[in-house]
N, C-alpha and C. Protein backbone atom coordinates (compact mmCIF):
# COMPACT_ATOMS: atom_id res chain seq x y z
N UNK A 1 80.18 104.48 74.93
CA UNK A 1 79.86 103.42 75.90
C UNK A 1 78.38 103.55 76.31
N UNK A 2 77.48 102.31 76.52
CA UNK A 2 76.42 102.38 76.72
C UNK A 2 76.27 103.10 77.97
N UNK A 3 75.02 103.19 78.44
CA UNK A 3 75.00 103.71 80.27
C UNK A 3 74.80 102.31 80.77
N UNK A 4 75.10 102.42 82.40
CA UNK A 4 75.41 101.05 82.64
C UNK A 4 73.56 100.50 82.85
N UNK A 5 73.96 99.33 82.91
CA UNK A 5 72.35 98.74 83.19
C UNK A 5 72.05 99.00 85.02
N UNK A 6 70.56 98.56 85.55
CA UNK A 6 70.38 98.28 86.67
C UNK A 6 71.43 97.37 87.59
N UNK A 7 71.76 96.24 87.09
CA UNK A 7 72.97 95.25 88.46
C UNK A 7 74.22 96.16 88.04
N UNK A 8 74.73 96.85 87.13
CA UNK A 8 76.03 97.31 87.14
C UNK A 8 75.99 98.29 88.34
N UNK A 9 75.00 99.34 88.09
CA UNK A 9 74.57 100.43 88.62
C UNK A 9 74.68 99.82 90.36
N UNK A 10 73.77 98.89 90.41
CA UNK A 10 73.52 98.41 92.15
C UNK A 10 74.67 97.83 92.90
N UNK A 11 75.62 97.33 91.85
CA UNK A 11 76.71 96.36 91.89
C UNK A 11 77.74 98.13 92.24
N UNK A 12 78.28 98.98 91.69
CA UNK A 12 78.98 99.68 91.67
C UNK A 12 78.65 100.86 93.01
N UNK A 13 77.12 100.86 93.48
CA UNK A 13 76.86 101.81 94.50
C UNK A 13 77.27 101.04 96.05
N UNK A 14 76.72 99.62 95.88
CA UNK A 14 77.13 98.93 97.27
C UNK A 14 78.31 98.65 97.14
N UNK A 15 79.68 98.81 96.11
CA UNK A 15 80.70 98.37 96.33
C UNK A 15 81.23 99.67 96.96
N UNK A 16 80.63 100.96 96.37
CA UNK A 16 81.08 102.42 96.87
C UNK A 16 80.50 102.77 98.40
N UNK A 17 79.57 101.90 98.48
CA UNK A 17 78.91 102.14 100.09
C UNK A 17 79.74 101.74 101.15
N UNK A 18 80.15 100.58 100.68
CA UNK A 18 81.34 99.43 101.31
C UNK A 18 82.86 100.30 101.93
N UNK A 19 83.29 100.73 100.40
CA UNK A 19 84.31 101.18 100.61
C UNK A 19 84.47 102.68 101.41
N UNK A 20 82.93 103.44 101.06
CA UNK A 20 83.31 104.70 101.59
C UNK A 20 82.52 104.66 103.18
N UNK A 21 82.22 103.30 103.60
CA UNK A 21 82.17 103.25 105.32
C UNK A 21 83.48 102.72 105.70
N UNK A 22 84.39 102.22 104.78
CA UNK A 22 85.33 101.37 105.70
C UNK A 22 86.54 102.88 106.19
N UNK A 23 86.11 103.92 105.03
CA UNK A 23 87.16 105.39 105.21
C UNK A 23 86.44 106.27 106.38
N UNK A 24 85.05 105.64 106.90
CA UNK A 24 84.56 106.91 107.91
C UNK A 24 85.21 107.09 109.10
N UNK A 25 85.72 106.06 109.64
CA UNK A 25 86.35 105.33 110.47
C UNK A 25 87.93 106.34 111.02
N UNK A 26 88.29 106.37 109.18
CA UNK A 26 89.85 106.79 109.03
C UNK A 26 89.75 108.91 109.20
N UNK A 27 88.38 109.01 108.76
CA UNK A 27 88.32 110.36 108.60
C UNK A 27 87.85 111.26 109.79
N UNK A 28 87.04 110.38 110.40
CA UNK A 28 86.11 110.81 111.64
C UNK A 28 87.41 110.98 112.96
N UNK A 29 88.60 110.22 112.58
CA UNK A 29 89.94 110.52 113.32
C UNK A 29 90.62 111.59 112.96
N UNK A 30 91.05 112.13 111.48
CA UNK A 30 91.41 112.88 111.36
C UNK A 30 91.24 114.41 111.29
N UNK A 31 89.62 114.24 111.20
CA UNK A 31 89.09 115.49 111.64
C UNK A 31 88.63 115.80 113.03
N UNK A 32 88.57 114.66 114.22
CA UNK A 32 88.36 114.55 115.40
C UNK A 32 86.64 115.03 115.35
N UNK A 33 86.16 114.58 114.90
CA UNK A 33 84.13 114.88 114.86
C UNK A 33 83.30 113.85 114.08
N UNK A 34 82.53 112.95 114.23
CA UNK A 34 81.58 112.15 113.93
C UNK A 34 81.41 113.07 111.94
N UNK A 35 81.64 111.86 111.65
CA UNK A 35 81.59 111.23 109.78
C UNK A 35 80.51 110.83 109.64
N UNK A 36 79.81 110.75 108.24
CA UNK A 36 78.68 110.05 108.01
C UNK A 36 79.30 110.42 106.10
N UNK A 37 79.46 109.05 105.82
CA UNK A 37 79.73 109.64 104.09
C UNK A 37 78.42 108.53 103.88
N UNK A 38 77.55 109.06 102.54
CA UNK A 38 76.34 108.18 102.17
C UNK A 38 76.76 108.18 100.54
N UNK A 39 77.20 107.47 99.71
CA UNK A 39 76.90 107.30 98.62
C UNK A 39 75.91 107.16 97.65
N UNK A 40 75.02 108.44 96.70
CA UNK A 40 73.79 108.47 96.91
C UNK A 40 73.78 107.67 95.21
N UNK A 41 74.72 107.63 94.75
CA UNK A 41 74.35 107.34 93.06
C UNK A 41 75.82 106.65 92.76
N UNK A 42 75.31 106.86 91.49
CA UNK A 42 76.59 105.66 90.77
C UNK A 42 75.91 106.10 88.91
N UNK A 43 76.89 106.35 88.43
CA UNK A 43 76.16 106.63 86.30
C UNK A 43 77.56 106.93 85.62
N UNK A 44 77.47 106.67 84.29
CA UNK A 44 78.26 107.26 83.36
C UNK A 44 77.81 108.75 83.07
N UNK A 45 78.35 109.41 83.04
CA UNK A 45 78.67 110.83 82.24
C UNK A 45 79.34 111.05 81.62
N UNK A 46 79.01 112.64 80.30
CA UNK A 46 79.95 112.77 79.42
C UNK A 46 80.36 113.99 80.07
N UNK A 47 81.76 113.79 80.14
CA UNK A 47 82.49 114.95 80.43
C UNK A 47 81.89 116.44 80.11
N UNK A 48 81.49 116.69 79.09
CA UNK A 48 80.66 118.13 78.56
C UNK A 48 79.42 118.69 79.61
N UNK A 49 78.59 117.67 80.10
CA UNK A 49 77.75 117.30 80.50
C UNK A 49 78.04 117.81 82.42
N UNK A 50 78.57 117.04 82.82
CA UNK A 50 79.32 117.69 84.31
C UNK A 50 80.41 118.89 84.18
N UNK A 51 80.91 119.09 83.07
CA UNK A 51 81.33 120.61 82.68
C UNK A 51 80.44 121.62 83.05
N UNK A 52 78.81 121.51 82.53
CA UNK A 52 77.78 122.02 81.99
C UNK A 52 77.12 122.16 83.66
N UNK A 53 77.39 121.72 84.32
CA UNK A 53 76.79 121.34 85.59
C UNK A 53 77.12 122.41 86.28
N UNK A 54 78.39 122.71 86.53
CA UNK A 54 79.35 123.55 87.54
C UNK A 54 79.64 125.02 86.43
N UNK A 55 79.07 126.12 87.00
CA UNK A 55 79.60 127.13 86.30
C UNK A 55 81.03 127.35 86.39
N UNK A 56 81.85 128.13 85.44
CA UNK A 56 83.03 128.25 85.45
C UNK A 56 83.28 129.56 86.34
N UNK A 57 82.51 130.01 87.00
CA UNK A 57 82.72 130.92 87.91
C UNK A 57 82.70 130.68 89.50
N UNK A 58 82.60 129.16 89.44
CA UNK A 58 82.68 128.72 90.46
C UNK A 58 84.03 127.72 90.78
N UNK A 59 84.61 128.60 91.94
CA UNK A 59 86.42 127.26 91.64
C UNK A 59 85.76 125.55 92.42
N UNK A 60 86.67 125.48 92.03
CA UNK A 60 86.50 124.10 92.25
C UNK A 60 88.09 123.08 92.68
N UNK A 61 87.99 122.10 93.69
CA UNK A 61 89.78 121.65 94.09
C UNK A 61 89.54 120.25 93.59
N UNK A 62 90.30 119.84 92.97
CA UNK A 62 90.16 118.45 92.74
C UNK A 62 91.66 117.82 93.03
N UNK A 63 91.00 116.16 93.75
CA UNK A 63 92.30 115.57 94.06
C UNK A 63 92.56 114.71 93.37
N UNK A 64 93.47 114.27 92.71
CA UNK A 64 93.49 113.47 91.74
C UNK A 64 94.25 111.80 92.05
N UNK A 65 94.02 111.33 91.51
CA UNK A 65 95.17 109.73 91.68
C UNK A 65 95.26 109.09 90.74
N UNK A 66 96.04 108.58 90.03
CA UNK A 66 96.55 108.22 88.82
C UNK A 66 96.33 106.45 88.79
N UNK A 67 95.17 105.50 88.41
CA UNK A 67 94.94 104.25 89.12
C UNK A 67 95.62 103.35 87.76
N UNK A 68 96.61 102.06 88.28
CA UNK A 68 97.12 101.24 87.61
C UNK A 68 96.87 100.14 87.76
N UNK A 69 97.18 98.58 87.13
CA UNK A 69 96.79 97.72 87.80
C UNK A 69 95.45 97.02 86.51
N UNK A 70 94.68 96.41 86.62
CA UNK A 70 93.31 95.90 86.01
C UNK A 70 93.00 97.31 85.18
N UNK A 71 92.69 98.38 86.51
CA UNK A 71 92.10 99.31 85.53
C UNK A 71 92.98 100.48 86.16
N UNK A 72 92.81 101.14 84.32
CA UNK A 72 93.91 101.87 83.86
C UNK A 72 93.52 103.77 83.83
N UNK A 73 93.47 104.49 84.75
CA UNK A 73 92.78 105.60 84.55
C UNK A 73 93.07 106.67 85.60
N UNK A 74 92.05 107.43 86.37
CA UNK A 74 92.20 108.40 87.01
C UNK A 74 91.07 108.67 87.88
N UNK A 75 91.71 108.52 89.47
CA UNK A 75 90.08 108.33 90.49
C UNK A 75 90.44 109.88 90.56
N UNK A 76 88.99 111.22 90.77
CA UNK A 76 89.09 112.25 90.72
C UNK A 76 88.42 112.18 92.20
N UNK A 77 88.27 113.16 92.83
CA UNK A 77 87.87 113.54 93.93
C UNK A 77 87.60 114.76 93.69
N UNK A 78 86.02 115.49 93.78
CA UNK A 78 85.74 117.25 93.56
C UNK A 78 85.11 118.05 94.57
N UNK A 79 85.09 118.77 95.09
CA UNK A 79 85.01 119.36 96.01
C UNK A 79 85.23 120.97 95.38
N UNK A 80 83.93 121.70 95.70
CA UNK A 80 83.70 123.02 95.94
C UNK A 80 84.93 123.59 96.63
N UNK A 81 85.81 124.60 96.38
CA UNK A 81 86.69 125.05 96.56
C UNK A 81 86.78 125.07 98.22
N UNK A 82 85.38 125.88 98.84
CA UNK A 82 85.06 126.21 100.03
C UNK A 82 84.75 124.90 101.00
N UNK A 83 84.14 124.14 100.43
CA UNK A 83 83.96 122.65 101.10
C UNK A 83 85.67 122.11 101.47
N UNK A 84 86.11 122.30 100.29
CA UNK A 84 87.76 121.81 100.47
C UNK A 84 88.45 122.35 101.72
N UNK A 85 88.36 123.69 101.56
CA UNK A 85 89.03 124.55 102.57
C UNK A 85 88.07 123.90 103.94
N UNK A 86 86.98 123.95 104.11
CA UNK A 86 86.88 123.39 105.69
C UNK A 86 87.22 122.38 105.74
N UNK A 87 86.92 121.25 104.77
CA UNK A 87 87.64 120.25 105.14
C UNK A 87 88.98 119.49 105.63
N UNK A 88 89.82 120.93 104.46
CA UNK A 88 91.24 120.91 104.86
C UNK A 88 91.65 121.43 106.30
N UNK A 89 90.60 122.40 106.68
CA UNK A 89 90.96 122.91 108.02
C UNK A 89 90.65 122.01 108.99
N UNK A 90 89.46 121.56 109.07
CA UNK A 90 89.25 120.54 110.15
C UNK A 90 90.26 119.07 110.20
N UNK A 91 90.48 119.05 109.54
CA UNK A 91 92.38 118.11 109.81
C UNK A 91 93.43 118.44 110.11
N UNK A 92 93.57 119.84 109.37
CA UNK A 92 94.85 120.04 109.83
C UNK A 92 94.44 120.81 111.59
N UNK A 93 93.32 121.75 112.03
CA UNK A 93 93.22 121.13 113.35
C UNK A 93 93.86 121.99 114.38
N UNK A 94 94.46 122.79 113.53
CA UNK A 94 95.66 124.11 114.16
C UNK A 94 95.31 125.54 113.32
N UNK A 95 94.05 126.61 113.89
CA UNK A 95 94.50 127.45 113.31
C UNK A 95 95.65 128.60 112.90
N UNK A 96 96.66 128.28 113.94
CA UNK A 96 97.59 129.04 113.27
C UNK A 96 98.91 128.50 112.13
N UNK A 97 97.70 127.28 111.58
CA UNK A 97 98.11 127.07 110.11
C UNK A 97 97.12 127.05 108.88
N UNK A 98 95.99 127.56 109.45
CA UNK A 98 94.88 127.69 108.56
C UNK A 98 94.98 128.21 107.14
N UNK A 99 96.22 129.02 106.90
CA UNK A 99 96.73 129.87 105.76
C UNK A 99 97.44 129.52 105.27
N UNK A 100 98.35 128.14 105.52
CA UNK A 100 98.87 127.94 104.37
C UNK A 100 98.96 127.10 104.09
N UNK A 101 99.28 126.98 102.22
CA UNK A 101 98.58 126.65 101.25
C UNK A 101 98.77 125.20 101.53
N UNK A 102 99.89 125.01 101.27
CA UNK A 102 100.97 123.63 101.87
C UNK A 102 100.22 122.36 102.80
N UNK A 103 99.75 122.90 104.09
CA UNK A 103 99.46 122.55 104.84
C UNK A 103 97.97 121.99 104.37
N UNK A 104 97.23 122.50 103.53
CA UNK A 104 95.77 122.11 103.06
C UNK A 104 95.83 121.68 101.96
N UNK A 105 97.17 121.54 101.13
CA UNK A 105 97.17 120.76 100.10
C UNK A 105 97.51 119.09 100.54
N UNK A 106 98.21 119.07 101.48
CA UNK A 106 98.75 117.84 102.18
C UNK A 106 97.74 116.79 103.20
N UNK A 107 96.58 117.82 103.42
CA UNK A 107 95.32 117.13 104.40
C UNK A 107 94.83 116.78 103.32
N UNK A 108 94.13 117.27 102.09
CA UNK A 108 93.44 117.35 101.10
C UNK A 108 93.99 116.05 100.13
N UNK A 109 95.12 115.52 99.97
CA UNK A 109 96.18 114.62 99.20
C UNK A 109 95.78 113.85 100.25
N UNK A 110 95.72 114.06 101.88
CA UNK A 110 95.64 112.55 102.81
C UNK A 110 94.54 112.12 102.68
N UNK A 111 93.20 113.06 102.62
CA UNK A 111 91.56 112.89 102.23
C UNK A 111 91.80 111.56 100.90
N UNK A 112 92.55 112.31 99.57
CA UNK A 112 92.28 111.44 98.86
C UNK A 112 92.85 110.04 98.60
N UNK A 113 93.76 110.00 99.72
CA UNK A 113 94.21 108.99 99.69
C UNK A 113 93.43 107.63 100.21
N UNK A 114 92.57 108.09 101.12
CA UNK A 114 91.79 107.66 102.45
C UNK A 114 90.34 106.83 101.45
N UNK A 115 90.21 107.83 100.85
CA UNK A 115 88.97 107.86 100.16
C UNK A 115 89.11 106.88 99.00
N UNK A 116 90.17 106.86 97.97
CA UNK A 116 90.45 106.41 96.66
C UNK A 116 90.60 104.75 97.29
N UNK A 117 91.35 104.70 98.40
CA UNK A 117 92.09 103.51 98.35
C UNK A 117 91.14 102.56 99.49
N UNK A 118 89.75 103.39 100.21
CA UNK A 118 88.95 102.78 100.25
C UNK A 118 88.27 102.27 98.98
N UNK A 119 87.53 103.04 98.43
CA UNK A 119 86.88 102.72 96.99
C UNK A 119 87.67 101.65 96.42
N UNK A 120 88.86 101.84 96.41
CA UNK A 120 89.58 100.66 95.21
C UNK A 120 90.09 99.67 95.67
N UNK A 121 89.85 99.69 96.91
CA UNK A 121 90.20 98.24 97.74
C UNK A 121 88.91 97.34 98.02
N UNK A 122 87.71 98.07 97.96
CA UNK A 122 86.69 97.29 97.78
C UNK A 122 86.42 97.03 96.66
N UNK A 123 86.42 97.58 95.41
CA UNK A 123 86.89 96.99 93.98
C UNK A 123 87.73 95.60 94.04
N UNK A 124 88.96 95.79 94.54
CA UNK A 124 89.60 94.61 94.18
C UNK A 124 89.32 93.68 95.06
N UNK A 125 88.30 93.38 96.10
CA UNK A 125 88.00 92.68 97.21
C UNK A 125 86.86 91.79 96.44
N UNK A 126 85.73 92.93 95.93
CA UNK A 126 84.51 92.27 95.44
C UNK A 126 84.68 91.90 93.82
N UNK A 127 85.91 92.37 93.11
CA UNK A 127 85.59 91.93 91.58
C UNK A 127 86.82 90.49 91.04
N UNK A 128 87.91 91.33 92.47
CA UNK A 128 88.51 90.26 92.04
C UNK A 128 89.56 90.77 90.80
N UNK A 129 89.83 91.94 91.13
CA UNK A 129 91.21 92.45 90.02
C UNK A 129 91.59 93.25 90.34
N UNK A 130 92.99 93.59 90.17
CA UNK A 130 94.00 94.58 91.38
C UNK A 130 93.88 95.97 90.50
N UNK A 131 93.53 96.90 91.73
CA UNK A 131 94.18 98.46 91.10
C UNK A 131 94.94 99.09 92.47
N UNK A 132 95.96 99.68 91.75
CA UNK A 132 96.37 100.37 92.54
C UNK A 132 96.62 102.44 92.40
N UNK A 133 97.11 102.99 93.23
CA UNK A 133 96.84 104.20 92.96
C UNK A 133 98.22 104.86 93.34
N UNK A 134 98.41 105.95 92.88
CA UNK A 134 99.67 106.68 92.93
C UNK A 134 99.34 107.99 94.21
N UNK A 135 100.50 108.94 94.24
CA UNK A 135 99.90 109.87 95.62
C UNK A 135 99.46 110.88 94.74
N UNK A 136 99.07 111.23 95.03
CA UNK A 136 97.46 112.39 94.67
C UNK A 136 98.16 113.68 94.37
N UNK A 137 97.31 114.20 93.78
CA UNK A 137 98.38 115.75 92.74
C UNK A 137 96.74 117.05 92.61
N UNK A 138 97.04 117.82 93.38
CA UNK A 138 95.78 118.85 93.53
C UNK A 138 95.89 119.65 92.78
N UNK A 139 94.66 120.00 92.35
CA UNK A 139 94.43 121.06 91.24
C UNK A 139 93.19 122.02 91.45
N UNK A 140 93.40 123.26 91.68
CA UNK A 140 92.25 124.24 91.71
C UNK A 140 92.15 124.79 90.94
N UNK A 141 90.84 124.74 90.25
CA UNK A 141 90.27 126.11 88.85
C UNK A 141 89.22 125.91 88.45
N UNK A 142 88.63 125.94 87.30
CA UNK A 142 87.46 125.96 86.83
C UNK A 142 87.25 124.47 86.63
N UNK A 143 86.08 123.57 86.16
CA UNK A 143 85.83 122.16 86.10
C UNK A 143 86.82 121.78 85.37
N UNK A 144 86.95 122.84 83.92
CA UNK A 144 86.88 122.37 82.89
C UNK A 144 88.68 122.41 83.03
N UNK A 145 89.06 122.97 83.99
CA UNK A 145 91.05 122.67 84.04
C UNK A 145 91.05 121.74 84.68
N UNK A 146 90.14 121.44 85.58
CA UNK A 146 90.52 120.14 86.56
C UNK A 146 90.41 118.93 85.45
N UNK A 147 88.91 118.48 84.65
CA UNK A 147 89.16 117.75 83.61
C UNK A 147 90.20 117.10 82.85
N UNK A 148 90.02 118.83 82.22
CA UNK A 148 91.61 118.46 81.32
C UNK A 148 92.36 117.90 82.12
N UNK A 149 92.89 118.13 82.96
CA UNK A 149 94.23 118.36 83.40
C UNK A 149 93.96 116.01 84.03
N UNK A 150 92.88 115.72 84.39
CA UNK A 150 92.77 114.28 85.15
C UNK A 150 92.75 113.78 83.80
N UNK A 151 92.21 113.80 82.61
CA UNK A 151 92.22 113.30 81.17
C UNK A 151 93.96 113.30 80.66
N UNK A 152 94.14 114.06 81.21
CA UNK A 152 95.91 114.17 80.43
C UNK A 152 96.82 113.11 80.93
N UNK A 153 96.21 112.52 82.14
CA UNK A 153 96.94 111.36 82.44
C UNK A 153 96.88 110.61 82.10
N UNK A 154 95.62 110.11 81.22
CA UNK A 154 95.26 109.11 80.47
C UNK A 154 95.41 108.77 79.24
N UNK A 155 96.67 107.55 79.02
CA UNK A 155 97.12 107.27 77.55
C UNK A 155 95.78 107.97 76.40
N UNK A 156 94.62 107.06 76.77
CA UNK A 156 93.23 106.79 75.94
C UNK A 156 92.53 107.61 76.47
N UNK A 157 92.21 109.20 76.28
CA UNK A 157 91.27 110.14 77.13
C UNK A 157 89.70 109.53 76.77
N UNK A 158 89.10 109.03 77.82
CA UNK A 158 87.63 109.01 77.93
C UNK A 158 86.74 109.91 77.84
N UNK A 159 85.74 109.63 76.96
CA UNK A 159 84.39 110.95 76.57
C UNK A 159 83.85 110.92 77.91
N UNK A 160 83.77 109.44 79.07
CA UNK A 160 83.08 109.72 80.00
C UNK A 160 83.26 109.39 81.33
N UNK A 161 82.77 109.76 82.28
CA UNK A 161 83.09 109.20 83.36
C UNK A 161 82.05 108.55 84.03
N UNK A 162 82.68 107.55 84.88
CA UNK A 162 81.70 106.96 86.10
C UNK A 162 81.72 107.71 87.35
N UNK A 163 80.58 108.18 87.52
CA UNK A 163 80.14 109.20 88.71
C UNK A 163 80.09 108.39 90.16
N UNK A 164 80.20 108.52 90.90
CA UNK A 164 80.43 108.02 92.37
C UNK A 164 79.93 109.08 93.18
N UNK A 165 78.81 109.34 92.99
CA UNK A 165 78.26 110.85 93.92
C UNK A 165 78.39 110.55 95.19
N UNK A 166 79.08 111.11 96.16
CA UNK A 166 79.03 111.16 97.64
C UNK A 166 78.91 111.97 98.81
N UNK A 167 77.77 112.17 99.45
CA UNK A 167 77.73 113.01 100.53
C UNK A 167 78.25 112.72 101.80
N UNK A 168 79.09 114.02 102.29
CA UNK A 168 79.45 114.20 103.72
C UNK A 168 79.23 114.34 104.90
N UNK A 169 78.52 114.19 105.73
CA UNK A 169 77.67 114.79 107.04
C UNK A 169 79.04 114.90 108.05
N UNK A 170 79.67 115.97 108.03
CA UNK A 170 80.57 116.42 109.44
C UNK A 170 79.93 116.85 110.77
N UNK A 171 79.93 116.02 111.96
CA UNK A 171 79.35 116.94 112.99
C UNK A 171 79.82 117.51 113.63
N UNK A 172 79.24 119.16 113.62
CA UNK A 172 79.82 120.32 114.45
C UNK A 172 80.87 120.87 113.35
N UNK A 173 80.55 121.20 112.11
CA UNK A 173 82.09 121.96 111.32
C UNK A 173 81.25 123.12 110.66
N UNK A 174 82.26 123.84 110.34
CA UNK A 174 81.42 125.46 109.92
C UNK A 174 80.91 126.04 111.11
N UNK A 175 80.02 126.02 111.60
CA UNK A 175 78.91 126.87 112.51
C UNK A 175 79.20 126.47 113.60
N UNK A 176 79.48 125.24 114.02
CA UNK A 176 79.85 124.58 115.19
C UNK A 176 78.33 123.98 115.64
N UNK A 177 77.15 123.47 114.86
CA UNK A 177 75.88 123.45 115.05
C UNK A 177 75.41 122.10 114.20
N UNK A 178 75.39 121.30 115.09
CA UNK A 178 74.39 119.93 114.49
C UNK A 178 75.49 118.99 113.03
N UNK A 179 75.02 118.74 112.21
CA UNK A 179 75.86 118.25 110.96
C UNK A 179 75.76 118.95 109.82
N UNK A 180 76.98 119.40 109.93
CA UNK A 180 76.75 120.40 108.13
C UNK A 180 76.81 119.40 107.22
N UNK A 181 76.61 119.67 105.81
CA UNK A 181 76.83 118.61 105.17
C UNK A 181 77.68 119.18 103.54
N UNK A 182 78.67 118.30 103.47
CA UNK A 182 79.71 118.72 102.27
C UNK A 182 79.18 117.71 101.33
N UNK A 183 79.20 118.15 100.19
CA UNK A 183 78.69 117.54 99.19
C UNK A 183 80.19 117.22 98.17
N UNK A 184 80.76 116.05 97.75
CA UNK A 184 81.68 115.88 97.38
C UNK A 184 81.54 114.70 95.95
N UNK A 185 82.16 114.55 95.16
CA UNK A 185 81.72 113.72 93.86
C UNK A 185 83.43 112.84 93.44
N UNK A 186 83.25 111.57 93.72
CA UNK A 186 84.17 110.80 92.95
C UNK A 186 84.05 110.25 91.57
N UNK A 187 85.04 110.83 90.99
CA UNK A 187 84.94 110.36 89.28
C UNK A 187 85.82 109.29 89.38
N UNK A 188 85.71 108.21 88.43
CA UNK A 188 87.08 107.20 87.80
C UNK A 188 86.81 107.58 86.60
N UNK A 189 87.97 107.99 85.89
CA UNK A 189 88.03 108.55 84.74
C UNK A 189 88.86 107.06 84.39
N UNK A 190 88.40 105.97 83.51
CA UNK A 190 89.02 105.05 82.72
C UNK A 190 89.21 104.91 81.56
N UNK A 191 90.23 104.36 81.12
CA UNK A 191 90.31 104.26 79.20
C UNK A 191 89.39 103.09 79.12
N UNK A 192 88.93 102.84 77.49
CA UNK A 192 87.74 102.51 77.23
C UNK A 192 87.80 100.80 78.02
N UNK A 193 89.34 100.41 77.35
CA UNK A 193 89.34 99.15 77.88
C UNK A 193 89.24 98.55 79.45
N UNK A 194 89.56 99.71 80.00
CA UNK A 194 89.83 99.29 81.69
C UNK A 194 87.86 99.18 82.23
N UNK A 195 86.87 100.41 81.42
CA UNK A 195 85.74 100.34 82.02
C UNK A 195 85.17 99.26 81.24
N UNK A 196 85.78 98.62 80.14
CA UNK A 196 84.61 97.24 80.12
C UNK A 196 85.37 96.31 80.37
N UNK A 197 86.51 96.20 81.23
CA UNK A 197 86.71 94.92 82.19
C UNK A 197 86.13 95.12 83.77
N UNK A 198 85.94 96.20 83.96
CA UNK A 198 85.06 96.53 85.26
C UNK A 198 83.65 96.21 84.93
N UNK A 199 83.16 96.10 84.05
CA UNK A 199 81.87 95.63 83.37
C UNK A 199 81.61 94.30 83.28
N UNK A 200 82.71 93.94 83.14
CA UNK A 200 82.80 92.33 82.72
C UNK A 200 83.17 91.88 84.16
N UNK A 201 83.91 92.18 84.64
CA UNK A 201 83.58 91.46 86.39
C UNK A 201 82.76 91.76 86.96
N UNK A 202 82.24 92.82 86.86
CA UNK A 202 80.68 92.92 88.02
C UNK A 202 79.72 91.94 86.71
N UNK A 203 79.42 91.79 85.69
CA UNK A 203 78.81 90.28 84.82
C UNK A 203 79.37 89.27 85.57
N UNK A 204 80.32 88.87 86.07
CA UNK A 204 80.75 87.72 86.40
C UNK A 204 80.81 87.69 88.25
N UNK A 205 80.78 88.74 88.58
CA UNK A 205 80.10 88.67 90.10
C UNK A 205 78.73 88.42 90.42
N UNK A 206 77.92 88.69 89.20
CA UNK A 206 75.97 88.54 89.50
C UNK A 206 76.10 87.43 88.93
N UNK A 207 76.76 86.62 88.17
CA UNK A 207 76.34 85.39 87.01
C UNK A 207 76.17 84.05 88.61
């Protein structure tokens, strides 16, 4: 697949800007502290390539959602193992459940729910074709298991993904000092056909 042009690119970051202010709203409640998510990019990548990025000595949690509908694929959600864990803690909100596992797999599944179904509700708002998403299935390990493991859902495994880079600004988490900031990355992992009908409606949203 080519890389996308300039209006795909501009077309796909303000639809992700859209969607990931309409979730600050939903998150800034559930963690009880002022949100700021900024969507800084938008690109195709080859899987090898964001493999190549993240050492394998570094874990990594990914949330996954299985998307049906127009387009046919897998919204990923990645998060630094440690980013996950505060994040999971500052929802769930009770440390004397900080430890278990359960409890931060279930904040972490509500994150991606929050998040995906912003993103894909402004998809189907601005392109004009329905996706929908399944409940979210977590996976911690190296990139390259999380990969596999979001590719395996997919009839047609994709060489690449569309990147959705997104930063976090939590205020007052970790240190208890000003806005830390979590750095977090949404993939849609699509089969070939689902990303050039997403191609072909953002063509027919600029035309």
């Amino acid at each position: 697949m080519d890389t996308l042009n300039n209006f795909e690119t501009d077309a796909l970051k303000e639809i992700g800007s859209i969607g990931m202010g309409n979730a600050t709203t939903s998150l800034s409640k559930l963690v009880n502290r002022s949100v700021r998510l900024n969507l800084s990019d938008a690109g195709m990548l080859q899987q090898e390539k964001v493999a190549m990025l993240i050492p394998e000595s570094i874990t990594m949690a990914g949330v996954m959602l299985k998307l049906d509908g127009d387009l046919m694929g897998v919204a990923l959600l990645l998060f630094e193992f440690n980013n996950a864990v505060l994040l999971s803690n500052l929802m769930i909100g009770d440390p004397g459940h900080s430890n278990d596992p359960e409890m931060h797999e279930s904040a972490l599944a509500e994150m991606g729910n929050i998040l995906t179904g912003s993103y894909t509700g402004a998809i189907t708002s601005f392109l004009d074709i329905e996706v929908r998403h399944y409940a979210p299935e977590i996976t911690i390990g190296t990139i390259m298991k999380i990969l596999k493991r979001a590719s395996s859902l997919i009839a047609n495994e994709p060489d690449e993904l569309l990147n959705i880079e997104t930063m976090f600004m939590v205020h007052e988490a970790g240190d208890g000092k000003g806005l830390n900031t979590i750095y977090g990355d949404m993939f849609l992992l699509l089969d070939p056909a689902s990303l050039g009908k997403l191609r072909e409606s953002i063509g027919r949203m600029l035309a």
